[in-house]
N, C-alpha and C. Protein backbone atom coordinates (compact mmCIF):
# COMPACT_ATOMS: atom_id res chain seq x y z
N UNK A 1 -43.17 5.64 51.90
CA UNK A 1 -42.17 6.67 52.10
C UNK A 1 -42.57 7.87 51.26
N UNK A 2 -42.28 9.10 51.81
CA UNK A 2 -42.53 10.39 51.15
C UNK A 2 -41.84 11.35 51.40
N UNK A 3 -41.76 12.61 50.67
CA UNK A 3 -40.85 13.80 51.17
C UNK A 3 -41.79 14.82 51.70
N UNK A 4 -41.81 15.38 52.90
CA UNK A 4 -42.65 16.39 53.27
C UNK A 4 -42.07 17.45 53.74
N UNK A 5 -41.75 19.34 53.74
CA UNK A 5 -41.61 19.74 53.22
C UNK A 5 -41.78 20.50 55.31
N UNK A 6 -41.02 20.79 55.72
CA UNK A 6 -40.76 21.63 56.97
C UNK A 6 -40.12 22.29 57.10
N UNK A 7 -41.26 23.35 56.87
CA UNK A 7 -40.46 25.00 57.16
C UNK A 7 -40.34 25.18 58.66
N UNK A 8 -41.17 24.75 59.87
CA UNK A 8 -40.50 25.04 60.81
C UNK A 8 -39.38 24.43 61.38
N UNK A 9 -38.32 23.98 60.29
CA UNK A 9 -37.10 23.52 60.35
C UNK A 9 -35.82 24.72 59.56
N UNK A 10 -37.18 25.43 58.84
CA UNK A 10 -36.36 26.28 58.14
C UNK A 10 -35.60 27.80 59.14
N UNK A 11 -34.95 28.74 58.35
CA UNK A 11 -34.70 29.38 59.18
C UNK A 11 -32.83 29.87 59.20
N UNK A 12 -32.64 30.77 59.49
CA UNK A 12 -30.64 31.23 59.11
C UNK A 12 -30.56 31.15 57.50
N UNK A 13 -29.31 30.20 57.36
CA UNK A 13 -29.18 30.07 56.06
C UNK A 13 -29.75 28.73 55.39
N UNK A 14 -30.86 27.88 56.09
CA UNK A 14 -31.60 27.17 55.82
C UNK A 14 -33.15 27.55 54.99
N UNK A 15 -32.72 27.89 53.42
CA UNK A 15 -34.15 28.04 52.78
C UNK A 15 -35.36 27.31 52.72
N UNK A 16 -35.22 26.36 52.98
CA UNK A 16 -35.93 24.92 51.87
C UNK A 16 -35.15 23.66 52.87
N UNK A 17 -36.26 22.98 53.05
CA UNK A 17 -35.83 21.99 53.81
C UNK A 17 -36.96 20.95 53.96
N UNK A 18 -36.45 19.42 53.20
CA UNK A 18 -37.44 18.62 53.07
C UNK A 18 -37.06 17.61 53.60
N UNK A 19 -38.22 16.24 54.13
CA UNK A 19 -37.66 15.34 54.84
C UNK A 19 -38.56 14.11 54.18
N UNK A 20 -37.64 12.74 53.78
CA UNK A 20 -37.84 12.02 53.25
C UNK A 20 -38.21 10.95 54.32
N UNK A 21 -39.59 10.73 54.83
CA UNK A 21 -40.31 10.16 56.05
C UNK A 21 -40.44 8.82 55.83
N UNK A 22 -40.17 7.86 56.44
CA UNK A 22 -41.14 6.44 56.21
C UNK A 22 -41.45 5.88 57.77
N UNK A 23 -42.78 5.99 57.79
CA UNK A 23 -43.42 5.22 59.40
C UNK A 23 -42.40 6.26 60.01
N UNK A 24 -42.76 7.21 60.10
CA UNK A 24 -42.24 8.71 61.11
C UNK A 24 -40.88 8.66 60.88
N UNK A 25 -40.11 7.60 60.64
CA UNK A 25 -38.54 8.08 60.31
C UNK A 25 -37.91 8.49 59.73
N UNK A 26 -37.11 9.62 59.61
CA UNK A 26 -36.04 10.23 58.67
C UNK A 26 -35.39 9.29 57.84
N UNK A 27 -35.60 9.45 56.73
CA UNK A 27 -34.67 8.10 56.33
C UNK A 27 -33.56 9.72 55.34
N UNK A 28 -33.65 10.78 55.32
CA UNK A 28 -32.95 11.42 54.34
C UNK A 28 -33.30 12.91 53.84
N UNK A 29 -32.84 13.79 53.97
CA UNK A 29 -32.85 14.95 53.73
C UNK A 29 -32.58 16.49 52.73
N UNK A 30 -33.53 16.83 52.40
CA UNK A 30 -32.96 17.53 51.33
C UNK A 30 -32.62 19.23 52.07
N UNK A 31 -32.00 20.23 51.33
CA UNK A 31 -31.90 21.18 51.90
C UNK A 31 -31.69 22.24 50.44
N UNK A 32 -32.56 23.22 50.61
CA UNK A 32 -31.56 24.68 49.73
C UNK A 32 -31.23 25.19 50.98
N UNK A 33 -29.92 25.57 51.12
CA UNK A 33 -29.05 26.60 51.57
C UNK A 33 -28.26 27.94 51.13
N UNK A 34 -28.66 28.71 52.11
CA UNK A 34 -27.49 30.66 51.36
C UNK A 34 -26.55 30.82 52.17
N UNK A 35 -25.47 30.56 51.17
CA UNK A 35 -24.36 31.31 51.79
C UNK A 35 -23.98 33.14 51.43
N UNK A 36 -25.26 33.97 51.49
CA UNK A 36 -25.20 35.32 51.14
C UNK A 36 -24.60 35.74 52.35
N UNK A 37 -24.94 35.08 53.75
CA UNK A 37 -24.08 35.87 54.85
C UNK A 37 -22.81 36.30 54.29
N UNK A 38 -22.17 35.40 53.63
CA UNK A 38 -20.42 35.47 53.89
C UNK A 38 -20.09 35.56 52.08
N UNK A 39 -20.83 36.44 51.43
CA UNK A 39 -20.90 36.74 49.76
C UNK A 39 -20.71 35.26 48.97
N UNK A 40 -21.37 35.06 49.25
CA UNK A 40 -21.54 33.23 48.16
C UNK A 40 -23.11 33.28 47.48
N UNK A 41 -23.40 32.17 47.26
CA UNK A 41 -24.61 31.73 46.56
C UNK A 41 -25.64 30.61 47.11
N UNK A 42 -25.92 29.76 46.65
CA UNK A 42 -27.13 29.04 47.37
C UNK A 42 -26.61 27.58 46.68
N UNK A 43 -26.37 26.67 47.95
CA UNK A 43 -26.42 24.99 47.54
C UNK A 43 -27.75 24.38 48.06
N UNK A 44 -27.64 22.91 47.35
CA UNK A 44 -28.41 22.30 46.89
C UNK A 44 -28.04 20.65 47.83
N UNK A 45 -28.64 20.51 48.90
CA UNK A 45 -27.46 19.04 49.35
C UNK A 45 -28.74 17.89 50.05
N UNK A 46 -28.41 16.72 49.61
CA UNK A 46 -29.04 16.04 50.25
C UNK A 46 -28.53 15.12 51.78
N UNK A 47 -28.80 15.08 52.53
CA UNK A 47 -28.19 14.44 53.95
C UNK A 47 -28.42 12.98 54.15
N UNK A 48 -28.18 12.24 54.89
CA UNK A 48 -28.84 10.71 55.54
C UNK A 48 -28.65 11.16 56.93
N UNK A 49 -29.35 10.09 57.72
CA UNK A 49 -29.20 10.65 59.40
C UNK A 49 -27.93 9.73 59.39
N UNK A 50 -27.61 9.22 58.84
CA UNK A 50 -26.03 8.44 59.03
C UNK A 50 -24.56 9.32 59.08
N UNK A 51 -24.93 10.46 58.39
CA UNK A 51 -24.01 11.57 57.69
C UNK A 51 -23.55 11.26 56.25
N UNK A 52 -23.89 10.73 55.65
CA UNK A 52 -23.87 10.81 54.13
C UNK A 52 -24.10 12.16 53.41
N UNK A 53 -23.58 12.81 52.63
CA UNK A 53 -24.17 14.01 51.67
C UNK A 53 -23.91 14.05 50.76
N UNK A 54 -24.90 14.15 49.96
CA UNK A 54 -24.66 14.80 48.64
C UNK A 54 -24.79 15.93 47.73
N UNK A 55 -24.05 16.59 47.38
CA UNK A 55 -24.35 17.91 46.74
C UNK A 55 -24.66 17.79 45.49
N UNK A 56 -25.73 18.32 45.53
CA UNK A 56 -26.42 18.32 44.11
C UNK A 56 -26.16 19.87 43.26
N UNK A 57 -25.57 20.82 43.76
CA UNK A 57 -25.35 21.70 43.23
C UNK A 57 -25.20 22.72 43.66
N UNK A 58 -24.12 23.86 43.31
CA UNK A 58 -23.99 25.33 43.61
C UNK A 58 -24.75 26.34 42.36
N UNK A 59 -25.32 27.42 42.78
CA UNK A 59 -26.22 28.36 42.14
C UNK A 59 -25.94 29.54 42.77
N UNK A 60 -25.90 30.74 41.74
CA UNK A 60 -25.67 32.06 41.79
C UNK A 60 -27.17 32.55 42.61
N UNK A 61 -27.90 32.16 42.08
CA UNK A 61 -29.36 32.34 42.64
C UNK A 61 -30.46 31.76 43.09
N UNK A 62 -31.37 32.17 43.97
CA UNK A 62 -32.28 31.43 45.10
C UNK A 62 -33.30 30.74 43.83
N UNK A 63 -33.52 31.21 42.67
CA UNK A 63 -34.64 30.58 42.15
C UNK A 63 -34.29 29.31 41.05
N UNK A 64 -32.41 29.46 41.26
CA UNK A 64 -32.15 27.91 40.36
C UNK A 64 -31.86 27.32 41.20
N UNK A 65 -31.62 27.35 42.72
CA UNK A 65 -31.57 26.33 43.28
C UNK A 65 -32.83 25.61 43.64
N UNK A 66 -33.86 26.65 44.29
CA UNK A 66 -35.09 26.06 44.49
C UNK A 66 -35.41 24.88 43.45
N UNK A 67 -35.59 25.71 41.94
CA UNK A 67 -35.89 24.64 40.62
C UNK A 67 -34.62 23.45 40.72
N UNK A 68 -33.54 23.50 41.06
CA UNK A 68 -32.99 22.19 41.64
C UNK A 68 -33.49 21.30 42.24
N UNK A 69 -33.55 21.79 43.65
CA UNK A 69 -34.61 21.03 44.25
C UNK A 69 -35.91 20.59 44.13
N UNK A 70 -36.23 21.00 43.22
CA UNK A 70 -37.44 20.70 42.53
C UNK A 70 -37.40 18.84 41.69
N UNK A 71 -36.00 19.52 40.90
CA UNK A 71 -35.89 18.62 40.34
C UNK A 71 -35.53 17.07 40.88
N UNK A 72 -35.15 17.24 42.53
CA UNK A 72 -34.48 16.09 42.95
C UNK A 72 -35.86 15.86 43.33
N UNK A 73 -36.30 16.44 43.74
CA UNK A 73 -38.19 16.03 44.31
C UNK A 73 -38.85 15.45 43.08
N UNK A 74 -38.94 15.74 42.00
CA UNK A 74 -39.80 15.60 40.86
C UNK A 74 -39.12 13.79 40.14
N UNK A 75 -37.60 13.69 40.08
CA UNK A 75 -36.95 12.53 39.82
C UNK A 75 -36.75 11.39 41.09
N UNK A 76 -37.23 11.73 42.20
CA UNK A 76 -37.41 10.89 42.90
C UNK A 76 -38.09 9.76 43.09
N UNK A 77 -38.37 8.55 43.79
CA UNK A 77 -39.00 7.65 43.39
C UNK A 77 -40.14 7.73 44.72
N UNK A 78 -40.11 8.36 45.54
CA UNK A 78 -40.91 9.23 46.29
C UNK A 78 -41.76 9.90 45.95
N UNK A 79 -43.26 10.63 46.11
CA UNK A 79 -44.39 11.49 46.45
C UNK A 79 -43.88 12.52 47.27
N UNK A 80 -43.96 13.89 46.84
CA UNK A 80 -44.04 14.63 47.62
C UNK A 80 -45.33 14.90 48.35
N UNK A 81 -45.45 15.31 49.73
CA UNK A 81 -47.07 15.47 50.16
C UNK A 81 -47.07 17.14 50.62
N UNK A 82 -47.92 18.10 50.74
CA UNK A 82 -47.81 19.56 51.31
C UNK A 82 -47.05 20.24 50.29
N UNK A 83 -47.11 21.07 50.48
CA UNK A 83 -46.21 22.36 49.70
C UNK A 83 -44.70 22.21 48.93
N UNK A 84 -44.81 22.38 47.84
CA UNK A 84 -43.63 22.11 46.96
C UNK A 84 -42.87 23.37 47.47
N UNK A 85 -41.09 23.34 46.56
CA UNK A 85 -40.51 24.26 46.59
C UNK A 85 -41.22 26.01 46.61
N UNK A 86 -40.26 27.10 47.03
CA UNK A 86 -41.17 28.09 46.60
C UNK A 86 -41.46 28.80 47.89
């Protein structure tokens, strides 16, 4: 299992968007998101394809959430493969 890192998933208010793969399946999802459309800030949430979520955090700015997500990537018990946050 690994997290690999698809930007052509990215896109709107979808910054950052990683997918936690095993034998091609989603098992779980990470996301930075902006809510600048509508004057907010940037979360931090992880998904399951079940609908599970978890929020790992709200941030004033795009570069502490990224380093959030960093951090759920870096404390994971997972490999990231391709392109880190950023």
């Amino acid at each position: 299992m690994h997290w690999e890192r698809r930007r052509d998933l990215e896109g709107g208010k979808e910054l950052g968007v990683w997918l936690l793969v095993d034998d091609g399946t989603v098992e779980a999802e990470l996301y930075v998101e902006s809510h600048e459309y509508r004057g907010g800030g940037f979360d931090v949430y992880t998904a399951t394809p079940d609908g599970e979520w978890t929020h790992e955090g709200e941030f004033a700015d795009v570069s502490a959430a990224f380093d959030r997500a960093l951090d759920v990537l870096e404390t994971s018990s997972h490999p990231l493969t391709g392109p880190g946050p950023g």
